[in-house]
PDB file of N, CA and C in Angstrom:
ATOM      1  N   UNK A   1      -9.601 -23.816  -3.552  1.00  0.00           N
ATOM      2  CA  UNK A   1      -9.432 -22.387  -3.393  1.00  0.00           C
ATOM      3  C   UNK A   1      -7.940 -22.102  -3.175  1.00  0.00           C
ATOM      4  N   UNK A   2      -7.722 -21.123  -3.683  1.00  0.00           N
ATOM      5  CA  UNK A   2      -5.986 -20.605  -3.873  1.00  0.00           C
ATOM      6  C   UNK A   2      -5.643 -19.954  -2.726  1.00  0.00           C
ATOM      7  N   UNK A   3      -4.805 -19.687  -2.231  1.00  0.00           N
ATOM      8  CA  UNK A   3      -4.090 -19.379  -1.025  1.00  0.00           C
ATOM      9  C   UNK A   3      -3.100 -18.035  -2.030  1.00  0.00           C
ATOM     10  N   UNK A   4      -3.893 -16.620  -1.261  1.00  0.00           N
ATOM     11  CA  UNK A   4      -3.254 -15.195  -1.678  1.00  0.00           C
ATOM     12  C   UNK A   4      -2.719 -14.885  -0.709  1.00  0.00           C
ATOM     13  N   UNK A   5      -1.645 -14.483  -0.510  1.00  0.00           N
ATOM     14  CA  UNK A   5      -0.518 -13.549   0.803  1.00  0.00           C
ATOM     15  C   UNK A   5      -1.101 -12.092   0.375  1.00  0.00           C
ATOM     16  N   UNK A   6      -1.563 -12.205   1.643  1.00  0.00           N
ATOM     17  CA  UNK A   6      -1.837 -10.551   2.534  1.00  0.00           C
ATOM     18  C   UNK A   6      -0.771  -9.753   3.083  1.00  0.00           C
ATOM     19  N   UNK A   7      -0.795  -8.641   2.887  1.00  0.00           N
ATOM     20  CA  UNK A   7      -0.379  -7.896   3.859  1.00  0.00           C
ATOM     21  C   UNK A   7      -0.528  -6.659   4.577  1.00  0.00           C
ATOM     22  N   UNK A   8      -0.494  -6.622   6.056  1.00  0.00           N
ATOM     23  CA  UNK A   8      -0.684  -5.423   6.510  1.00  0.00           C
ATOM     24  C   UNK A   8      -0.113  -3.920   6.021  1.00  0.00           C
ATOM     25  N   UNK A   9      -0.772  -3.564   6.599  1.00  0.00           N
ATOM     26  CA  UNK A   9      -0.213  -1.451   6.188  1.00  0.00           C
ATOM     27  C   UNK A   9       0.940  -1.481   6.388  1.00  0.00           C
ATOM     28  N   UNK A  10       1.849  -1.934   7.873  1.00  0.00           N
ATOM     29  CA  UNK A  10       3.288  -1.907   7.861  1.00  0.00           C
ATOM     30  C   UNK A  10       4.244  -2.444   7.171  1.00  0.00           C
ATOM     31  N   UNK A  11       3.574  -3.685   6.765  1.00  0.00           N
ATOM     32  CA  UNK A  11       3.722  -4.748   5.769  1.00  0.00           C
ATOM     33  C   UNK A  11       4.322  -4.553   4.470  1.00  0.00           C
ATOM     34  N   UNK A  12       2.802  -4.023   4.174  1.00  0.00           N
ATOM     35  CA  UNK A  12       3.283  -3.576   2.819  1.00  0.00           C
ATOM     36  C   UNK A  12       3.764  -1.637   2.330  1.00  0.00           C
ATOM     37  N   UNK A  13       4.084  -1.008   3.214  1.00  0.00           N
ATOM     38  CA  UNK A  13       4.513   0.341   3.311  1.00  0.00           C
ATOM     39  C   UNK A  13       6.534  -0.482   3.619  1.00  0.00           C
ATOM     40  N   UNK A  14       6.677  -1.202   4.124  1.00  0.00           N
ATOM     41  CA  UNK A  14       8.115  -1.649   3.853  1.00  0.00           C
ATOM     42  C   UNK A  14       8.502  -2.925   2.783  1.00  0.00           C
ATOM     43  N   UNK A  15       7.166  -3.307   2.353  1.00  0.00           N
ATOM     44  CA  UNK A  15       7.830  -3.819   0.664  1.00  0.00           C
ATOM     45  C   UNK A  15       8.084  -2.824   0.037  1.00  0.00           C
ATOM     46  N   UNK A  16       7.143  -2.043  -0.331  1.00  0.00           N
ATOM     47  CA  UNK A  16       7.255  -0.623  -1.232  1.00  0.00           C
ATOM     48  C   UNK A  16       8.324  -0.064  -0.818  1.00  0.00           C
ATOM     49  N   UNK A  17       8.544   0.559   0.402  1.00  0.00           N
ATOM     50  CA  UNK A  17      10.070   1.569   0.294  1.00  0.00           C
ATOM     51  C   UNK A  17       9.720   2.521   0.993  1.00  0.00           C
ATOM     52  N   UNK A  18       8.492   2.572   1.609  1.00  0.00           N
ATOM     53  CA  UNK A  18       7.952   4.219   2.038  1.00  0.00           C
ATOM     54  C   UNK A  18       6.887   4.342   3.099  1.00  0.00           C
ATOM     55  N   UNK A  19       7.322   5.254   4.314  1.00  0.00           N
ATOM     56  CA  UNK A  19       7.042   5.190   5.222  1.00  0.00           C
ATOM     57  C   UNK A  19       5.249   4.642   5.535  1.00  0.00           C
ATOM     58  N   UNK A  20       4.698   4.685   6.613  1.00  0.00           N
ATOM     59  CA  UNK A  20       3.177   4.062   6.552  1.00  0.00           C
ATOM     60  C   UNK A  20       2.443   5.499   6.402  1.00  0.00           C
ATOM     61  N   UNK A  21       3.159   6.185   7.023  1.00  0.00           N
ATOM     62  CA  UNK A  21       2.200   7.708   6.629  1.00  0.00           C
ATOM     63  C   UNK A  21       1.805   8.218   5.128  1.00  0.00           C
ATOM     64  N   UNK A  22       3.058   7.780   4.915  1.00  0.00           N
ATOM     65  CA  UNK A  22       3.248   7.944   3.077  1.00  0.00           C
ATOM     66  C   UNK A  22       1.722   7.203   2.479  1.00  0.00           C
ATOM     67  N   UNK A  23       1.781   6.029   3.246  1.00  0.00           N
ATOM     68  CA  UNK A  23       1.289   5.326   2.625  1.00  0.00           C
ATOM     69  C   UNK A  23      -0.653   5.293   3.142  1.00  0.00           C
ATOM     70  N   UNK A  24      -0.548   5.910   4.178  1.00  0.00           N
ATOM     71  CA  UNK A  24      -1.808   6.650   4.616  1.00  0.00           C
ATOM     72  C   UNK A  24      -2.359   7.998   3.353  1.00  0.00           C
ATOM     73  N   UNK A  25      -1.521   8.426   3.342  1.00  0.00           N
ATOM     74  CA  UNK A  25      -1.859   9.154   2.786  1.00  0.00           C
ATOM     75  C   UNK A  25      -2.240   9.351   1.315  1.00  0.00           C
ATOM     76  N   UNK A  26      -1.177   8.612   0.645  1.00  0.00           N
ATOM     77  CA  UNK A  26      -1.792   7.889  -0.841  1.00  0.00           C
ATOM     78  C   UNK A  26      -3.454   7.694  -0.719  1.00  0.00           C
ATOM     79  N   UNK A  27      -3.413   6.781   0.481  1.00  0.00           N
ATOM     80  CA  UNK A  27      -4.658   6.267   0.229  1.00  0.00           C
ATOM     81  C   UNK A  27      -6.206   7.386   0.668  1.00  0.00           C
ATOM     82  N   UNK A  28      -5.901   8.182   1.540  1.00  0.00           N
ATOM     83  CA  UNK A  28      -6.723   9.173   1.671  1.00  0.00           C
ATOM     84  C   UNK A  28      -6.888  10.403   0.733  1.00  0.00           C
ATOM     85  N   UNK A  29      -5.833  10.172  -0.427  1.00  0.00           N
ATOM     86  CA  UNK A  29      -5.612  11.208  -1.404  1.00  0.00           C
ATOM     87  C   UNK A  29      -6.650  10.666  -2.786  1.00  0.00           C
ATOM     88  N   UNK A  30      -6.609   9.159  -2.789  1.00  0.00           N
ATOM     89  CA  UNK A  30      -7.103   8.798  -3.894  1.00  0.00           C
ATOM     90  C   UNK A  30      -5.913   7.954  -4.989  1.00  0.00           C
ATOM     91  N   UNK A  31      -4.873   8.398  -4.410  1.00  0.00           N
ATOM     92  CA  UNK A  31      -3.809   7.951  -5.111  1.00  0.00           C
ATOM     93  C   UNK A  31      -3.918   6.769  -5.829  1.00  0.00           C
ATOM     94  N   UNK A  32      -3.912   6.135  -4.599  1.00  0.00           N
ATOM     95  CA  UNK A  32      -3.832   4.574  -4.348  1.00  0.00           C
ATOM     96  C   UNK A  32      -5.590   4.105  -4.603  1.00  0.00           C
ATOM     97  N   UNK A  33      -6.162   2.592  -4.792  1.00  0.00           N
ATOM     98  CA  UNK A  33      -7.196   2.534  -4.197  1.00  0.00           C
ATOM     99  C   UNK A  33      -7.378   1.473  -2.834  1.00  0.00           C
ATOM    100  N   UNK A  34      -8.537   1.840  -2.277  1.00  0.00           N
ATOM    101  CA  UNK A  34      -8.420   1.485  -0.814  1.00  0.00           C
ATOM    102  C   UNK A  34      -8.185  -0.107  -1.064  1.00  0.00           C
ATOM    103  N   UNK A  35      -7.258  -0.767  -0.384  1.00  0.00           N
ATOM    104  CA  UNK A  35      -7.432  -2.206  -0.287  1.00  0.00           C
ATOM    105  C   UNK A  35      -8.635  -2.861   0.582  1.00  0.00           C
ATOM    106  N   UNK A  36      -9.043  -4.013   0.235  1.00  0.00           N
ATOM    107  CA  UNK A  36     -10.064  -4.951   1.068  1.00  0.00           C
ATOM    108  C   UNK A  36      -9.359  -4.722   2.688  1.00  0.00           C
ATOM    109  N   UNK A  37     -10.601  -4.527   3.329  1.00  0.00           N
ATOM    110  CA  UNK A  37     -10.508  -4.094   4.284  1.00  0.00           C
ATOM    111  C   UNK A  37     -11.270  -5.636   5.453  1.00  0.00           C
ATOM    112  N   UNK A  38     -10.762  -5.713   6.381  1.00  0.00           N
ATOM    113  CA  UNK A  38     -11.695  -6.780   7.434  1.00  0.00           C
ATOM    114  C   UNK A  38     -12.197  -6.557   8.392  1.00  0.00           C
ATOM    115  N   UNK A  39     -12.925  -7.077   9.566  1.00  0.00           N
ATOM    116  CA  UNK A  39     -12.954  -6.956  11.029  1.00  0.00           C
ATOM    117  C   UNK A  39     -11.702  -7.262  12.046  1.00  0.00           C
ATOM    118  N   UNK A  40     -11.581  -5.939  12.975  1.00  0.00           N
ATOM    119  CA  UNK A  40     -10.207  -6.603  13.379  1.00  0.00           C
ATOM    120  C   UNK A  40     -10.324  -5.629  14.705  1.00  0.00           C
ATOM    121  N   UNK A  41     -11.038  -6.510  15.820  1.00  0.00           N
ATOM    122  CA  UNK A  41     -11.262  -5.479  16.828  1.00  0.00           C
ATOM    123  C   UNK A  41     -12.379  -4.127  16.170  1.00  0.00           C
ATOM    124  N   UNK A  42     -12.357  -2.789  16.661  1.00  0.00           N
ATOM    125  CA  UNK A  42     -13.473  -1.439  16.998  1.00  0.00           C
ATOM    126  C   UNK A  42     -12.869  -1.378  15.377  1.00  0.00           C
ATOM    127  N   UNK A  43     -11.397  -1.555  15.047  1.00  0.00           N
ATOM    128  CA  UNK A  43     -11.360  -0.798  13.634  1.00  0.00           C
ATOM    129  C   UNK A  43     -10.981  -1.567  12.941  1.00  0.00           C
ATOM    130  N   UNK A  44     -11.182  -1.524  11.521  1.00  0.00           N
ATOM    131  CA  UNK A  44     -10.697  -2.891  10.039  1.00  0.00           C
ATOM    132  C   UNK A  44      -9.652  -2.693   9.580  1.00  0.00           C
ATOM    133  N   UNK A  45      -9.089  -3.884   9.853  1.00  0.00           N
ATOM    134  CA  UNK A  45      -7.594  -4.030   8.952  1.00  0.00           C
ATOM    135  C   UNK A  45      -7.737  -3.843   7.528  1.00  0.00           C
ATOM    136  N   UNK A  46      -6.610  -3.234   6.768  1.00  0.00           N
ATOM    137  CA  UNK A  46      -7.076  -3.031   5.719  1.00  0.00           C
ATOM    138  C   UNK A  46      -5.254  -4.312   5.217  1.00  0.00           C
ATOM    139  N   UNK A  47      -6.106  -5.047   3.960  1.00  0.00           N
ATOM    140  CA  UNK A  47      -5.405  -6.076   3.943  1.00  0.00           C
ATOM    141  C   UNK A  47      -4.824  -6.057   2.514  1.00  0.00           C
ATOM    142  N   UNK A  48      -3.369  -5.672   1.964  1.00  0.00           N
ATOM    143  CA  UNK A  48      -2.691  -5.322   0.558  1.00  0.00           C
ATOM    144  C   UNK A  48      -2.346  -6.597  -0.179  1.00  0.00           C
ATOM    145  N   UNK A  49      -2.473  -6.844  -1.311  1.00  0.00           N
ATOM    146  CA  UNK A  49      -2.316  -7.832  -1.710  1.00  0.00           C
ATOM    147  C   UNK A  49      -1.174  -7.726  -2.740  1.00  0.00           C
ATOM    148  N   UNK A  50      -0.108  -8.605  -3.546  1.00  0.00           N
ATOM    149  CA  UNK A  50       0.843  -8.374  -4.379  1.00  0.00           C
ATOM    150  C   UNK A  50       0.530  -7.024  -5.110  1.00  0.00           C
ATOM    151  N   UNK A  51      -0.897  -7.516  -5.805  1.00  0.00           N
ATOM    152  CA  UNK A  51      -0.998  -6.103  -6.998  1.00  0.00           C
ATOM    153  C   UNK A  51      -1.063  -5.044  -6.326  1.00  0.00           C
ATOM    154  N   UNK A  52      -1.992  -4.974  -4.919  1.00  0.00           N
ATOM    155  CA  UNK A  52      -2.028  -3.548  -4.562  1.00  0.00           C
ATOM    156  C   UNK A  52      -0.383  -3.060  -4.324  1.00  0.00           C
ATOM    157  N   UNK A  53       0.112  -3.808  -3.925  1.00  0.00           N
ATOM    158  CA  UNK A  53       1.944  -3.729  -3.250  1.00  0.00           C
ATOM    159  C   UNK A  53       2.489  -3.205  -5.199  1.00  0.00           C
ATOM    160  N   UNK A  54       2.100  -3.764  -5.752  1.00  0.00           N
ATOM    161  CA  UNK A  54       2.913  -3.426  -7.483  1.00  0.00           C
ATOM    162  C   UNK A  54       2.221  -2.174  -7.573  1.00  0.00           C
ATOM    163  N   UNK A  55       1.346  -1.874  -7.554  1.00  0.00           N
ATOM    164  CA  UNK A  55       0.750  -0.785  -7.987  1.00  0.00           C
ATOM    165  C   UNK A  55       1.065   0.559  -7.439  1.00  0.00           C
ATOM    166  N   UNK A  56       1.636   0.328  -5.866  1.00  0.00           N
ATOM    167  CA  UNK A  56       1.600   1.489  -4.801  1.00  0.00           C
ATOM    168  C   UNK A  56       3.644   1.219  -5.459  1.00  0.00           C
ATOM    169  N   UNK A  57       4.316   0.514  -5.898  1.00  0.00           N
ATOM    170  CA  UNK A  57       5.640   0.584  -6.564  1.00  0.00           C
ATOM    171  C   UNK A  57       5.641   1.542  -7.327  1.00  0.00           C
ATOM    172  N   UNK A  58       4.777   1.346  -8.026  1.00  0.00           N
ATOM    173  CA  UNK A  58       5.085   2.045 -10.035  1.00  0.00           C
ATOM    174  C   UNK A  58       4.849   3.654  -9.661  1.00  0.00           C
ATOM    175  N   UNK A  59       3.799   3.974  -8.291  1.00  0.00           N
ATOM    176  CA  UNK A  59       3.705   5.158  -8.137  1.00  0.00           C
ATOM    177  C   UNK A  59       4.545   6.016  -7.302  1.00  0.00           C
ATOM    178  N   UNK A  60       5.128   5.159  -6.816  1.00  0.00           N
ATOM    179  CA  UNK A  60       6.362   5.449  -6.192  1.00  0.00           C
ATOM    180  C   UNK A  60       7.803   5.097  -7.139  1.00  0.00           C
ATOM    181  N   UNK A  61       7.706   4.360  -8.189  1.00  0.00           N
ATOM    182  CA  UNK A  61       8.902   4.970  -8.872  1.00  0.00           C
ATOM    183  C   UNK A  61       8.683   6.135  -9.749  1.00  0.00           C
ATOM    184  N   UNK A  62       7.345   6.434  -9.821  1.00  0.00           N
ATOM    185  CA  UNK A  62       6.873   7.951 -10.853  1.00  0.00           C
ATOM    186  C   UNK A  62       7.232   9.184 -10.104  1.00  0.00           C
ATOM    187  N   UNK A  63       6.932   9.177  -8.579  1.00  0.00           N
ATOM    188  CA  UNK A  63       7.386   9.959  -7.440  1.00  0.00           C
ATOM    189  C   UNK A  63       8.993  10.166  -7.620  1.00  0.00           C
ATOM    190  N   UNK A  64       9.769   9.246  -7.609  1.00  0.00           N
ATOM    191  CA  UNK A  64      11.168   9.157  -7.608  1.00  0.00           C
ATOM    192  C   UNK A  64      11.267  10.018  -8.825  1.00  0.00           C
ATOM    193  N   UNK A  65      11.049   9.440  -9.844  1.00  0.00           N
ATOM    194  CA  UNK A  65      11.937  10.300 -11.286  1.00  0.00           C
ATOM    195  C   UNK A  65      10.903  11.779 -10.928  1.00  0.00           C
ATOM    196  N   UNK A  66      10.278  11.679 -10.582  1.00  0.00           N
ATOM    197  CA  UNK A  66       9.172  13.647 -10.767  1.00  0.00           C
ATOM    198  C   UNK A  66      10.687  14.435  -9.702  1.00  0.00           C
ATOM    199  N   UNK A  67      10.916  13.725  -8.922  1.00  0.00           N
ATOM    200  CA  UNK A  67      11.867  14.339  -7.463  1.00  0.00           C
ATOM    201  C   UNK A  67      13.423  14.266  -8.016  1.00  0.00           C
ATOM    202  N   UNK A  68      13.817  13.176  -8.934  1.00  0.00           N
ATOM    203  CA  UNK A  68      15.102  13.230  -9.190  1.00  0.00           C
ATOM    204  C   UNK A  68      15.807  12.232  -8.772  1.00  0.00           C
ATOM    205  N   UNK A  69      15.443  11.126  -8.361  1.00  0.00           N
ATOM    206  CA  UNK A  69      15.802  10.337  -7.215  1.00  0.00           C
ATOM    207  C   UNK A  69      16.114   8.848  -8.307  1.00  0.00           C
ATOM    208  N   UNK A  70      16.621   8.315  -8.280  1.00  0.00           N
ATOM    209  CA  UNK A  70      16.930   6.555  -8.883  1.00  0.00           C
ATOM    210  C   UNK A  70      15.943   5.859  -8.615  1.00  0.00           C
TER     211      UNK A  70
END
């Protein structure tokens, strides 16, 4: 079995470039889709993986050029 790097919401909201709210919110919008989620204590970690991290990029460089931004 292969060994995939996870990462948390804070995690992966500072690979991408953009705050965790930002990144709350993608995901309560539909933007994004929800990543695999676990048990982690009363509430589930929700756990991002490379692609979800590439994917939440490309929509955030579409964000950039819609705004004007590099």
């Amino acid at each position: 079995m292969s060994q995939t790097a996870v990462f948390t919401t804070a995690q992966a909201a500072k690979l991408i470039g953009i705050h965790t709210r930002t990144l709350y919110e993608w995901l309560l919008t539909g933007r994004l889709p929800e990543p695999r989620r676990v048990p982690r204590g009363k509430v589930p970690a929700r756990l991002f993986t490379q692609r979800d991290i590439a994917r939440a990029q490309e929509l955030k460089r579409a964000n950039d050029v819609f705004r004007g931004c590099r």
